[in-house]
C-alpha atoms as a PDB file:
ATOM      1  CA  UNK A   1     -49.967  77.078 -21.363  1.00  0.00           C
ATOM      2  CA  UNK A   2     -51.389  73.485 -20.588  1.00  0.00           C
ATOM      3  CA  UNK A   3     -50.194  71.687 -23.630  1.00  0.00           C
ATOM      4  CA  UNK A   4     -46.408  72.624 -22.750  1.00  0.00           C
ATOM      5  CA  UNK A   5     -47.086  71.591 -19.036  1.00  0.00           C
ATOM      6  CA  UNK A   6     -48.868  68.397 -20.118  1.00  0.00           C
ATOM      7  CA  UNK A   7     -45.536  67.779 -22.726  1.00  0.00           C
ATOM      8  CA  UNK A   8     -43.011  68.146 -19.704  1.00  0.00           C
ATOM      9  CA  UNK A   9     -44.755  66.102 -17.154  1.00  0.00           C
ATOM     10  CA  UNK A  10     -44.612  63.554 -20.211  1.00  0.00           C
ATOM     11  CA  UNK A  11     -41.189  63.635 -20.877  1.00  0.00           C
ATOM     12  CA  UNK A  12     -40.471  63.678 -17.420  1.00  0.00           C
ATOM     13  CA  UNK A  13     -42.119  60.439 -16.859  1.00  0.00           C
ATOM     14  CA  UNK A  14     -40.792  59.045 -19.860  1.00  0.00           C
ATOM     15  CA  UNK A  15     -37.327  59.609 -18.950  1.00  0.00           C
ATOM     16  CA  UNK A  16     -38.081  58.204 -14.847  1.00  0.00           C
ATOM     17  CA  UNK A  17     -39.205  55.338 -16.655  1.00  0.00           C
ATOM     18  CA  UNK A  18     -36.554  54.567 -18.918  1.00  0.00           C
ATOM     19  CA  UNK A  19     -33.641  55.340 -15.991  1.00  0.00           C
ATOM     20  CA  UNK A  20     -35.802  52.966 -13.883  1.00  0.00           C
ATOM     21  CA  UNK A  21     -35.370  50.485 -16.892  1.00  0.00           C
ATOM     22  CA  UNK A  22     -31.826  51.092 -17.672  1.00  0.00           C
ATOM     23  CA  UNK A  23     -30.806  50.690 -13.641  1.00  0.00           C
ATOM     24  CA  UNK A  24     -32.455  47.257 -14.028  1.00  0.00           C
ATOM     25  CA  UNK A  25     -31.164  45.981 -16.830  1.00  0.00           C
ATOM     26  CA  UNK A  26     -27.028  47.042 -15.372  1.00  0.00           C
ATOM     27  CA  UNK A  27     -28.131  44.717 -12.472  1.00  0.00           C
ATOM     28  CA  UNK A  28     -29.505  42.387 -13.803  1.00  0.00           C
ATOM     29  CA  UNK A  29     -26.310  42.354 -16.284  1.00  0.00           C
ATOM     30  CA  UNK A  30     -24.532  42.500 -13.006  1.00  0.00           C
ATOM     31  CA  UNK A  31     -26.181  39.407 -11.851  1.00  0.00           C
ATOM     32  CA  UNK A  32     -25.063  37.277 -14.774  1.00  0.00           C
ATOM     33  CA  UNK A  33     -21.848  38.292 -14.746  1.00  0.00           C
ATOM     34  CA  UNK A  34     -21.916  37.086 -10.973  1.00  0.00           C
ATOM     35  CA  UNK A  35     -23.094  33.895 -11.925  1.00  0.00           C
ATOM     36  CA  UNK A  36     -20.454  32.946 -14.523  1.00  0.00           C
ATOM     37  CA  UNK A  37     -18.076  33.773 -12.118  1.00  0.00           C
ATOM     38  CA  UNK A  38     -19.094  32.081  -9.449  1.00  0.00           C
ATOM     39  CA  UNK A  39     -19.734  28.707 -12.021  1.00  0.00           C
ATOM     40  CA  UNK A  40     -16.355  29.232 -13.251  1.00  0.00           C
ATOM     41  CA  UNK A  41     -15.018  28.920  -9.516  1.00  0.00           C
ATOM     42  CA  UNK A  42     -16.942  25.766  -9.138  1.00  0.00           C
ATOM     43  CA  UNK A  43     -16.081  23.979 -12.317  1.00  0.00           C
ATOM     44  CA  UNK A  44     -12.429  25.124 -10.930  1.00  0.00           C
ATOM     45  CA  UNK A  45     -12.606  23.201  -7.668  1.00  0.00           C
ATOM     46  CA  UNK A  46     -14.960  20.181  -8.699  1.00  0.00           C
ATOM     47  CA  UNK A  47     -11.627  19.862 -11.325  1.00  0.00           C
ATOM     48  CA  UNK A  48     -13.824  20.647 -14.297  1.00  0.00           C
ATOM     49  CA  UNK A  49     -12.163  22.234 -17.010  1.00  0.00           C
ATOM     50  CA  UNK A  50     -13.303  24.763 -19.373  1.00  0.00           C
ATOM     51  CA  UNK A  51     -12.323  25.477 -22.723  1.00  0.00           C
ATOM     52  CA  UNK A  52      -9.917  27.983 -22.379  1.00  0.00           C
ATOM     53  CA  UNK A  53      -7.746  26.824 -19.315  1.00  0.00           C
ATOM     54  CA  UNK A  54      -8.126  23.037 -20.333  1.00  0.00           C
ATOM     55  CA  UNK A  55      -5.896  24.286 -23.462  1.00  0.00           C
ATOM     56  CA  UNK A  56      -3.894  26.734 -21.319  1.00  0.00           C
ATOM     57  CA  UNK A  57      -3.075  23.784 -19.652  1.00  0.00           C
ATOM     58  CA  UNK A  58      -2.497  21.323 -22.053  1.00  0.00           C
ATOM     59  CA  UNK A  59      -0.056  23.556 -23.371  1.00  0.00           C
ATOM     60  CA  UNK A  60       1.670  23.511 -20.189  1.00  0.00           C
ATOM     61  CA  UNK A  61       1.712  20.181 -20.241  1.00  0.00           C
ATOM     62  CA  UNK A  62       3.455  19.786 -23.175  1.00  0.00           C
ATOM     63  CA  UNK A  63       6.025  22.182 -22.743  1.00  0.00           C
ATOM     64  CA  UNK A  64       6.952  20.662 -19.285  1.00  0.00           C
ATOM     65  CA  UNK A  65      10.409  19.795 -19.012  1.00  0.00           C
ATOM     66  CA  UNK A  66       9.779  16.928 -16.276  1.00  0.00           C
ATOM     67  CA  UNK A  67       9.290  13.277 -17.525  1.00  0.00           C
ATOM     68  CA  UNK A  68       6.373  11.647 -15.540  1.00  0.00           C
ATOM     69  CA  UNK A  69       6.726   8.245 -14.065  1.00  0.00           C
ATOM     70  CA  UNK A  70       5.528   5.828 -12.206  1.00  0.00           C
ATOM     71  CA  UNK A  71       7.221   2.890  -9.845  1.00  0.00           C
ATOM     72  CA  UNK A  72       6.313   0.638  -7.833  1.00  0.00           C
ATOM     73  CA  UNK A  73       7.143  -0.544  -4.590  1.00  0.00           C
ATOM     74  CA  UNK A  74       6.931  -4.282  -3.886  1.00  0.00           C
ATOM     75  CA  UNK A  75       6.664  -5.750  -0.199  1.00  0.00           C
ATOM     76  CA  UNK A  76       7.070  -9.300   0.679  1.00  0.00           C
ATOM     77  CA  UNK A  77       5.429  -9.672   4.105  1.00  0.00           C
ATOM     78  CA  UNK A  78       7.512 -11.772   7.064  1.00  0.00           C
ATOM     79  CA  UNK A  79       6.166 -14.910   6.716  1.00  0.00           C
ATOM     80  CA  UNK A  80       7.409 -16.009  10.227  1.00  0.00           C
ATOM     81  CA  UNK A  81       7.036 -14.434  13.727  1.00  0.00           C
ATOM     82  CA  UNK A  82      10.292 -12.570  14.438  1.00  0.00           C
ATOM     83  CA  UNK A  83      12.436 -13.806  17.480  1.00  0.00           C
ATOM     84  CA  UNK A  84      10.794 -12.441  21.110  1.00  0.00           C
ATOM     85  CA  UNK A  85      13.063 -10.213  22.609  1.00  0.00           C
ATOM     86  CA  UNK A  86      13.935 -10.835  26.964  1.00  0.00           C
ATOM     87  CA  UNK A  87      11.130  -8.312  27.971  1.00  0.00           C
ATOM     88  CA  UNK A  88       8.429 -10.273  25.438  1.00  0.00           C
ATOM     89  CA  UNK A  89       9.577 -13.551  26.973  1.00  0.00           C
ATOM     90  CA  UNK A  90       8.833 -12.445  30.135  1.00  0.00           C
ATOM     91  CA  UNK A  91       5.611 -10.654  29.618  1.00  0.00           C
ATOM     92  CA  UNK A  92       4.367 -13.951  27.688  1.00  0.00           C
ATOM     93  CA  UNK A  93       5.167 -16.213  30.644  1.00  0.00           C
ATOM     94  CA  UNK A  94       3.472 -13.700  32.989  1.00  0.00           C
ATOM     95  CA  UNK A  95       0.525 -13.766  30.745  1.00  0.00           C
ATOM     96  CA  UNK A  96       0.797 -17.710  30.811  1.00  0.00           C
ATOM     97  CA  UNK A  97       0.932 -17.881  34.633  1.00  0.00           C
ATOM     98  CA  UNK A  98      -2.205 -15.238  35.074  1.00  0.00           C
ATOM     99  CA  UNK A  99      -4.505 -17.280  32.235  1.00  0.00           C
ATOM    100  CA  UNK A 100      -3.641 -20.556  34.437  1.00  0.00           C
ATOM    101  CA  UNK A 101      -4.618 -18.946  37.689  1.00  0.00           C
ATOM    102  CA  UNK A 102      -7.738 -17.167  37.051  1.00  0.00           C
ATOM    103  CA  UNK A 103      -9.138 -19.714  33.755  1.00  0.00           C
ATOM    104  CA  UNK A 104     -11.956 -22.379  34.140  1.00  0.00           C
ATOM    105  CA  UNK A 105     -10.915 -25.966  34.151  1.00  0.00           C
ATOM    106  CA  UNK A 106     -11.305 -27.177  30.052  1.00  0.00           C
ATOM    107  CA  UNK A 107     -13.388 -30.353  29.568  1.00  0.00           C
ATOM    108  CA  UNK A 108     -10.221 -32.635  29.541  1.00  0.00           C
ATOM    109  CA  UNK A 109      -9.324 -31.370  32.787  1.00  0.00           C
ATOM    110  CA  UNK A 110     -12.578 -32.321  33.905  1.00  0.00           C
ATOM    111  CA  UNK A 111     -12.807 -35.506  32.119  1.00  0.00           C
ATOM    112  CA  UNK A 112      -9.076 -36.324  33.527  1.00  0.00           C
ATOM    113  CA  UNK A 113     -10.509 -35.782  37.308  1.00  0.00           C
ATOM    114  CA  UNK A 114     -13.546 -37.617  37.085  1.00  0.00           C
ATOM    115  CA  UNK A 115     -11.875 -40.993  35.690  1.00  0.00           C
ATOM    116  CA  UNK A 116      -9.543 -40.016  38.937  1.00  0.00           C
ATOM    117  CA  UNK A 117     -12.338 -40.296  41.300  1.00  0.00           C
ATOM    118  CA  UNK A 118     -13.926 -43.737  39.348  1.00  0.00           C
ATOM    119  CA  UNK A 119     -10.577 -45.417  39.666  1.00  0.00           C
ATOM    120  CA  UNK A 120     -10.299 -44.525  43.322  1.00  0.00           C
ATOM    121  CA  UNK A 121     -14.049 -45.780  43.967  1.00  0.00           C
ATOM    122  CA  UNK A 122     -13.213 -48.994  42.067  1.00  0.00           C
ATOM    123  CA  UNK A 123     -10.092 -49.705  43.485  1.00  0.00           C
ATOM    124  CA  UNK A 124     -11.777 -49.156  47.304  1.00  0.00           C
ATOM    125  CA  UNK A 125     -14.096 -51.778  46.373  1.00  0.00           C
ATOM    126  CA  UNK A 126     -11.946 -54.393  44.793  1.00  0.00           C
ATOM    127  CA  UNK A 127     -12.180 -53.676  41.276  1.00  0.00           C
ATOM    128  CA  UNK A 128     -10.125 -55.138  39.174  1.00  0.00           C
ATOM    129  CA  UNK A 129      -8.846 -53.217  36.467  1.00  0.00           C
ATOM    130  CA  UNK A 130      -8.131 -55.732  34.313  1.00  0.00           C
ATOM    131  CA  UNK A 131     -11.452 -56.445  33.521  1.00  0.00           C
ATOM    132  CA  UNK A 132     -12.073 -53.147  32.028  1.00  0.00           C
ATOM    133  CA  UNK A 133     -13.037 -52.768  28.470  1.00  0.00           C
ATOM    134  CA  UNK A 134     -10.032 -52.300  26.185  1.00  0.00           C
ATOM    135  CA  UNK A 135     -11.618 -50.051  24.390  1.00  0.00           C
ATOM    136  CA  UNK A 136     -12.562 -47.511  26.174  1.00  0.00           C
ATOM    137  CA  UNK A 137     -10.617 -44.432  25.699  1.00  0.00           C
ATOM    138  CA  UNK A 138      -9.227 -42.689  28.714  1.00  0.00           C
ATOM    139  CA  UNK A 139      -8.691 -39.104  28.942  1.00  0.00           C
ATOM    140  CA  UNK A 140      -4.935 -40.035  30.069  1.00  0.00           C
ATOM    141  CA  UNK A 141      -4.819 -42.217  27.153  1.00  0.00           C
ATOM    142  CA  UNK A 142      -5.458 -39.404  24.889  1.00  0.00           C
ATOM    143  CA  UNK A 143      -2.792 -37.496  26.615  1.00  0.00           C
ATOM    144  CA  UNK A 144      -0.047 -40.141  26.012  1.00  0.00           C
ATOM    145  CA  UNK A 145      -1.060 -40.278  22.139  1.00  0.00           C
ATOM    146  CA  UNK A 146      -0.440 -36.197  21.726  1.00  0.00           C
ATOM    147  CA  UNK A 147       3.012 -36.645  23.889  1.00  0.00           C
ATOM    148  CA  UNK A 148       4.087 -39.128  21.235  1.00  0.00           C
ATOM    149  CA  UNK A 149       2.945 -37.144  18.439  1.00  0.00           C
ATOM    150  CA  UNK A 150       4.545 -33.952  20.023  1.00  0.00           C
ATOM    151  CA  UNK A 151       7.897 -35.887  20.135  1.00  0.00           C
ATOM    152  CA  UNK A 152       7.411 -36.604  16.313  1.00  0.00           C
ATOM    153  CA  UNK A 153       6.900 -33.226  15.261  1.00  0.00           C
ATOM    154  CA  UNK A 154      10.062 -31.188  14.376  1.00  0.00           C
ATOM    155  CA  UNK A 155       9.349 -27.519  13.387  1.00  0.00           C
ATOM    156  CA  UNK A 156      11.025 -26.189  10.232  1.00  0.00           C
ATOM    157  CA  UNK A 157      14.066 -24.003  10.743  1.00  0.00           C
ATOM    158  CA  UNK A 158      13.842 -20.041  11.046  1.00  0.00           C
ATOM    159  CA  UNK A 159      17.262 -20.177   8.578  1.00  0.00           C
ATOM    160  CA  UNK A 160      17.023 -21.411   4.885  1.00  0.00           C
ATOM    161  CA  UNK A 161      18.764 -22.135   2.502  1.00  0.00           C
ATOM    162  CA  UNK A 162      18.745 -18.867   0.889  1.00  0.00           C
ATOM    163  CA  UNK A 163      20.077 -17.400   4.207  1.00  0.00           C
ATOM    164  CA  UNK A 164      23.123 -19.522   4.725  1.00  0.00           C
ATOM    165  CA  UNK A 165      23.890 -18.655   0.931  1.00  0.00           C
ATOM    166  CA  UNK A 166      22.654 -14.997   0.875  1.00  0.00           C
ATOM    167  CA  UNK A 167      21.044 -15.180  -2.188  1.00  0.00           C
ATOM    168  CA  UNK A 168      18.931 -12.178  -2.287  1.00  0.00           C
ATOM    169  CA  UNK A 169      17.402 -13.358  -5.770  1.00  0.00           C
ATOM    170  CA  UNK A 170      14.964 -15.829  -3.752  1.00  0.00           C
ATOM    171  CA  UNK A 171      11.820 -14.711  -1.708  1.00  0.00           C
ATOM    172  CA  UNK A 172      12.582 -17.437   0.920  1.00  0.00           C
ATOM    173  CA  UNK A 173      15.279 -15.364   3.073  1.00  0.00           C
ATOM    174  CA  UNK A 174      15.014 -13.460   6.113  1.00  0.00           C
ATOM    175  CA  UNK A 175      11.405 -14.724   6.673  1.00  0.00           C
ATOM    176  CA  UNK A 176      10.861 -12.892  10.123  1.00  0.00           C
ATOM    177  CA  UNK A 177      11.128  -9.513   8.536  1.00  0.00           C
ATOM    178  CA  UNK A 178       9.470  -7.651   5.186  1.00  0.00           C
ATOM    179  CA  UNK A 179      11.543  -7.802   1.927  1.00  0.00           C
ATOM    180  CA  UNK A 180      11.287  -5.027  -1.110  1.00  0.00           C
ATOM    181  CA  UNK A 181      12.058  -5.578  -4.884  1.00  0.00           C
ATOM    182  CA  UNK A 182      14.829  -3.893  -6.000  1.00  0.00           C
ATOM    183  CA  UNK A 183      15.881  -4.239 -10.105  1.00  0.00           C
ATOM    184  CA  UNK A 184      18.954  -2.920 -11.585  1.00  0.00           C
ATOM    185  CA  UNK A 185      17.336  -1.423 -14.968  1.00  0.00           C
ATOM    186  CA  UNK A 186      18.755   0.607 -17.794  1.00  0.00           C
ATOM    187  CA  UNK A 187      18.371   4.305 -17.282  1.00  0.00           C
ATOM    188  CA  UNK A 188      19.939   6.594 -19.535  1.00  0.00           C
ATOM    189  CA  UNK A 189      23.374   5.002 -20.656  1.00  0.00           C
ATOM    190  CA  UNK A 190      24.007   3.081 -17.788  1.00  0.00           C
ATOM    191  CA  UNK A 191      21.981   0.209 -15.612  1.00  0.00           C
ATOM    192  CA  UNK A 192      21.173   1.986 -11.783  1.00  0.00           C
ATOM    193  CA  UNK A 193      19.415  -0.211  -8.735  1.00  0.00           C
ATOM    194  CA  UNK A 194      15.901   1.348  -8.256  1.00  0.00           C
ATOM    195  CA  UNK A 195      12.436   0.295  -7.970  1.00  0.00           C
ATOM    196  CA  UNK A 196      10.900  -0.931 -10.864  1.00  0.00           C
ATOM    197  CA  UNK A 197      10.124   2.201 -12.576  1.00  0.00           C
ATOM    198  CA  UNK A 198       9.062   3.569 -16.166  1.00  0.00           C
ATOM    199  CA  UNK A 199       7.338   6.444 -18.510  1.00  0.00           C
ATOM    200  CA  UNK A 200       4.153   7.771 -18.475  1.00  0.00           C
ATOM    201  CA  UNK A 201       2.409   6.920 -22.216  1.00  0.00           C
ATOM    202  CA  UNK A 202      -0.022   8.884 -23.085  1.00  0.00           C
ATOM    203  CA  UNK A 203      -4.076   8.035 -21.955  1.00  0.00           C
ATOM    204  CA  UNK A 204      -2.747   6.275 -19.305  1.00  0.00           C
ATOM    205  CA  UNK A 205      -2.845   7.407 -15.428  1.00  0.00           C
ATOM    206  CA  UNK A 206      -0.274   6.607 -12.759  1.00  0.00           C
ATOM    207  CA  UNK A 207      -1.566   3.516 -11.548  1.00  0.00           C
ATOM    208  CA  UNK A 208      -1.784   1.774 -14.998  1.00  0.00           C
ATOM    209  CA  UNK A 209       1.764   2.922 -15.809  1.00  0.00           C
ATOM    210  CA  UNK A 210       3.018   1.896 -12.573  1.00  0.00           C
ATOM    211  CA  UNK A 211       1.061  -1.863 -13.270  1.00  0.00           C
ATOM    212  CA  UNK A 212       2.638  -1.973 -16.462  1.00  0.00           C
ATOM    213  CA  UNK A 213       6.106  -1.366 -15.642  1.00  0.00           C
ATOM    214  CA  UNK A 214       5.739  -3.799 -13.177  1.00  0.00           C
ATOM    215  CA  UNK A 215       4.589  -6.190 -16.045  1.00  0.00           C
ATOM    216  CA  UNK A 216       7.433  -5.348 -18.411  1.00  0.00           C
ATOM    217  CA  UNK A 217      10.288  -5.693 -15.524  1.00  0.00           C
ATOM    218  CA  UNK A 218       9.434  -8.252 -13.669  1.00  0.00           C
ATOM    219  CA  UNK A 219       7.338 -10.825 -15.911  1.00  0.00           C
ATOM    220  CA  UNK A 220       3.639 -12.211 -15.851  1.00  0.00           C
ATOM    221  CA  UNK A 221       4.616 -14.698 -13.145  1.00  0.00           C
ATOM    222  CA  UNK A 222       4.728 -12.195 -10.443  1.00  0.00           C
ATOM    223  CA  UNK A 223       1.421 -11.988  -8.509  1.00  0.00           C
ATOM    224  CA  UNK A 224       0.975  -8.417  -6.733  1.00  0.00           C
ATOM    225  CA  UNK A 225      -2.198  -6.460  -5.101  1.00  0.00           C
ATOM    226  CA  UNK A 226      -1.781  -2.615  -5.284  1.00  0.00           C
ATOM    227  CA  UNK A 227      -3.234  -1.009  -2.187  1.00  0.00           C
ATOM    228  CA  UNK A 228      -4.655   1.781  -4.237  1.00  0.00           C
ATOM    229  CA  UNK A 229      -4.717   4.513  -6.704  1.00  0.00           C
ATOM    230  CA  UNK A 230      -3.176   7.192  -5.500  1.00  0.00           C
ATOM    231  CA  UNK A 231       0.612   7.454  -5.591  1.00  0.00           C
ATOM    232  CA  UNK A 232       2.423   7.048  -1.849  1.00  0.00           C
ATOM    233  CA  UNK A 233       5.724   8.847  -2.288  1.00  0.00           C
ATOM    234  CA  UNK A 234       7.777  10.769  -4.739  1.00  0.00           C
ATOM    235  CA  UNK A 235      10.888  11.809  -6.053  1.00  0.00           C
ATOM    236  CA  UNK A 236      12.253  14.012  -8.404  1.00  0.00           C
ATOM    237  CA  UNK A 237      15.759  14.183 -10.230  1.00  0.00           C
ATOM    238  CA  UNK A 238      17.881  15.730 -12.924  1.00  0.00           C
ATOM    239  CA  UNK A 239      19.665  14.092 -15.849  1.00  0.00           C
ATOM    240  CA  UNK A 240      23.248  13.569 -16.216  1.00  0.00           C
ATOM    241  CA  UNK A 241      24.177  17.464 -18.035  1.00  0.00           C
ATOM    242  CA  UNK A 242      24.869  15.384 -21.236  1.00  0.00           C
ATOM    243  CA  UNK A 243      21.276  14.192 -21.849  1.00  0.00           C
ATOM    244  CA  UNK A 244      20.146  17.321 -20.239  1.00  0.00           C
ATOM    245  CA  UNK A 245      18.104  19.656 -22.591  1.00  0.00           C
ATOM    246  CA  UNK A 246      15.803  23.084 -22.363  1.00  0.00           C
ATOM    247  CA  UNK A 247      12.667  20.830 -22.668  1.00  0.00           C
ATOM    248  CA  UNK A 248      14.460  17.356 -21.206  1.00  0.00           C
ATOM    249  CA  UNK A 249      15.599  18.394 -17.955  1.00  0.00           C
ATOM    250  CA  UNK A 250      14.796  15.448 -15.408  1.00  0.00           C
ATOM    251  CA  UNK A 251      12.135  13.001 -14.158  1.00  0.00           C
ATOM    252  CA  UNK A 252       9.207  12.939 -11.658  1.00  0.00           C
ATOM    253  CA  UNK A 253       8.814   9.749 -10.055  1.00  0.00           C
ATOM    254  CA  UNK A 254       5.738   8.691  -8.499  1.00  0.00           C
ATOM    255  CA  UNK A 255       5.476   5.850  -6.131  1.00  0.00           C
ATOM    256  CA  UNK A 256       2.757   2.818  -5.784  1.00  0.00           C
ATOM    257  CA  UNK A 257       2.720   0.010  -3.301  1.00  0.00           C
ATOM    258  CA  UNK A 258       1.734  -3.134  -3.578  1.00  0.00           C
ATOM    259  CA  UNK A 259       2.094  -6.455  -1.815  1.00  0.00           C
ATOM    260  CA  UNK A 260       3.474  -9.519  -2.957  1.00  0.00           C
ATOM    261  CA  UNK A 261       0.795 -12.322  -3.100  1.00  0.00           C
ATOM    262  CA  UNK A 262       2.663 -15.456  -5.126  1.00  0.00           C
ATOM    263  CA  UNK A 263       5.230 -16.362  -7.983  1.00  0.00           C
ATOM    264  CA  UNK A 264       8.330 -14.708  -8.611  1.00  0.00           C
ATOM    265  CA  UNK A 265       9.943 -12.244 -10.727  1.00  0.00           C
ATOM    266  CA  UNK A 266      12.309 -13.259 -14.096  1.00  0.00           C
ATOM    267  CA  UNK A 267      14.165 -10.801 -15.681  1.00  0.00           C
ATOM    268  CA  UNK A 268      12.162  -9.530 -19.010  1.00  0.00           C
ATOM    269  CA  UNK A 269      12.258  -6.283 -20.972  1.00  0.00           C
ATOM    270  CA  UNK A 270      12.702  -2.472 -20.270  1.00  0.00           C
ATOM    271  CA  UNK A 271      16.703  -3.228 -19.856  1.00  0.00           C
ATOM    272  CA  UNK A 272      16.252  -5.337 -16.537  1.00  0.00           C
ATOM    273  CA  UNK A 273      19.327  -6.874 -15.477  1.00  0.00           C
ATOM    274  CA  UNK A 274      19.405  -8.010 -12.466  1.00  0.00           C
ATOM    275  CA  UNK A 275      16.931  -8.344  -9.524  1.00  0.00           C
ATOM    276  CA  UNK A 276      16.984  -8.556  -5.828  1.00  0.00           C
ATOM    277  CA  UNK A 277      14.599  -8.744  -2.329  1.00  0.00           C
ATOM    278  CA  UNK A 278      16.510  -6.669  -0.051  1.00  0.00           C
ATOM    279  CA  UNK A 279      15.619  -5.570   4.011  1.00  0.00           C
ATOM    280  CA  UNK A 280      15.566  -1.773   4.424  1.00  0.00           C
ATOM    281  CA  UNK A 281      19.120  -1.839   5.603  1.00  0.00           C
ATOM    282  CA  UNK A 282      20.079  -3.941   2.972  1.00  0.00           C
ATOM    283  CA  UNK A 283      18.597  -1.136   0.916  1.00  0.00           C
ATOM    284  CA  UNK A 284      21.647   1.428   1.497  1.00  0.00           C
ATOM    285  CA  UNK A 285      24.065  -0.891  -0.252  1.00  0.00           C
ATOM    286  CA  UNK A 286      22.052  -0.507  -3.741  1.00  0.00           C
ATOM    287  CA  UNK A 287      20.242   2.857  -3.424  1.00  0.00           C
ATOM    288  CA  UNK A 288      21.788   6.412  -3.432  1.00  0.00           C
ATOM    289  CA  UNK A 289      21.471   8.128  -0.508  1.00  0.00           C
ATOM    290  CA  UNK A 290      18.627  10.936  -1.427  1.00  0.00           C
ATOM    291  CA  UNK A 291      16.922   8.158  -3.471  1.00  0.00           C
ATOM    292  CA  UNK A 292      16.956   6.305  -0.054  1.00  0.00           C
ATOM    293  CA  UNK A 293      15.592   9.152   2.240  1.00  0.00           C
ATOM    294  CA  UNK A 294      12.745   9.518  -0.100  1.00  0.00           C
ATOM    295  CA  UNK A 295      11.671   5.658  -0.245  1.00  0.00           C
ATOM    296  CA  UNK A 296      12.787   4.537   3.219  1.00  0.00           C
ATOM    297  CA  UNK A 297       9.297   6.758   4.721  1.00  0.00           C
ATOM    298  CA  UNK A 298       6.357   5.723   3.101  1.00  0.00           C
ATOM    299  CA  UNK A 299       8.663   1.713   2.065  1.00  0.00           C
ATOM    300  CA  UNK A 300       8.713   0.872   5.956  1.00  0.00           C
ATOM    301  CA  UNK A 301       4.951   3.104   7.145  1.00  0.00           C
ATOM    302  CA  UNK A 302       3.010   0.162   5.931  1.00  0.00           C
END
């Protein structure tokens, strides 16, 4: 009777032992599967891709029917102050009257009412002031010199010539107020006023596109500074039903800005016809009206 007892009490341990075993291993199975999903979810928001989806989505990519592109928006900056309006005016003498009230005499003003008290002590006592020395310069002497030079100075006027001929080809209009490059380019079969705008080739991002566009429209005179990398506006559109196809179907337009900072642009490549620096209302006589409501926002935010 003991052997069988002995070979039960065995096998029952044996098989505790092995459940306790298999119960591990499922959790510790469970705790690798666990993992990879939860490094999966953070390759998916630190934007790293793994093998599978990066070809899932490559193949989206490619059978996208949108065109990417990139344009840029060009600001010249007012190069004058703009005209003060009645309330300004009036603030700015206000301002004037309080600085003269409540500032500290300057050292000319101090200099002007000392030689004031000299020439009263001297002339008291008989002094002639004749026999001064010539060349001693007087603080009221120095004022006469910056009347005269005052009267010689004539400020340049707020209209140019580009104004009084409305050419909208030159820089040097409307100089109290920002200007934006407008180019009438080749899209399709027919030439259309936009922002200088192009493809997407491939290895390139946005911003390079966008910098090369503005390269191929505009010329290698044109001097710009982009105010970043990312893209601040958009627009999307649809091709005319005749160029229209099941993997052609329109264009995605991304927007950069940049600022003008010298030269000027001469009509080059990519079908550029025409050119033109334009004020935002200027803007509705060359732009359609959606294309307008979408550049108008983030064109006059800056």
């Amino acid at each position: 009777m003991a052997a069988p007892l002995v070979r039960n009490a065995f096998f029952m341990s044996t098989n505790r032992l092995a459940k306790t075993a298999l119960i591990a291993s499922s959790h510790a199975h469970k705790g690798l599967l666990q993992n990879a999903v939860a490094a999966q979810m953070r390759c998916c928001v630190c934007g790293i891709n793994t093998g599978p989806a990066e070809s899932e989505e490559s193949s989206r990519d490619e059978q996208s029917p949108w065109t990417l592109m990139s344009a840029v928006c060009v600001v010249r900056r007012p190069l004058i102050m703009a005209e003060m309006s009645d309330v300004e005016r009036r603030y700015k003498a206000h301002l004037e009257q309080l600085h003269l009230e409540t500032s500290v005499l300057s050292d000319h003003e101090l200099q002007l009412i000392e030689e004031k008290v000299k020439l009263q002590q001297r002339r008291s006592r008989g002094y002639d002031d004749d026999d001064e020395d010539g060349s001693l310069l007087l603080a009221a002497d120095k004022e006469d010199q910056a009347a005269d030079k005052f009267q010689e100075f004539q400020p340049a006027d707020r209209l140019t010539e580009a104004d009084m001929e409305n050419d909208r080809s030159s820089q040097l209009r409307k100089l109290d107020v920002p200007l934006y490059l407008l180019v009438k380019q080749k899209l399709g079969d027919k030439a259309v006023w936009v922002m200088p705008q192009g493809s997407l080739q491939e290895g390139e991002t946005l911003r390079q596109t966008a910098e090369r566009i503005l390269l191929t429209c505009c010329g290698t005179h044109l001097r710009t500074t982009f105010y970043g990398n990312a893209p601040c506006g958009f627009y999307k559109y649809k091709y005319p039903r005749t160029m229209r196809s099941e993997n052609n179907v329109g264009a995605k337009v991304f927007f950069f800005k940049a600022e003008l900072a010298g030269g000027d642009v001469e009509c080059s490549s990519e079908g550029v016809e025409e050119f033109a620096w334009v004020t935002p209302e200027e803007m509705k006589e060359y732009l359609p009206q959606k294309y307008l409501d979408s550049v108008l926002p983030f064109a006059t935010c800056l």
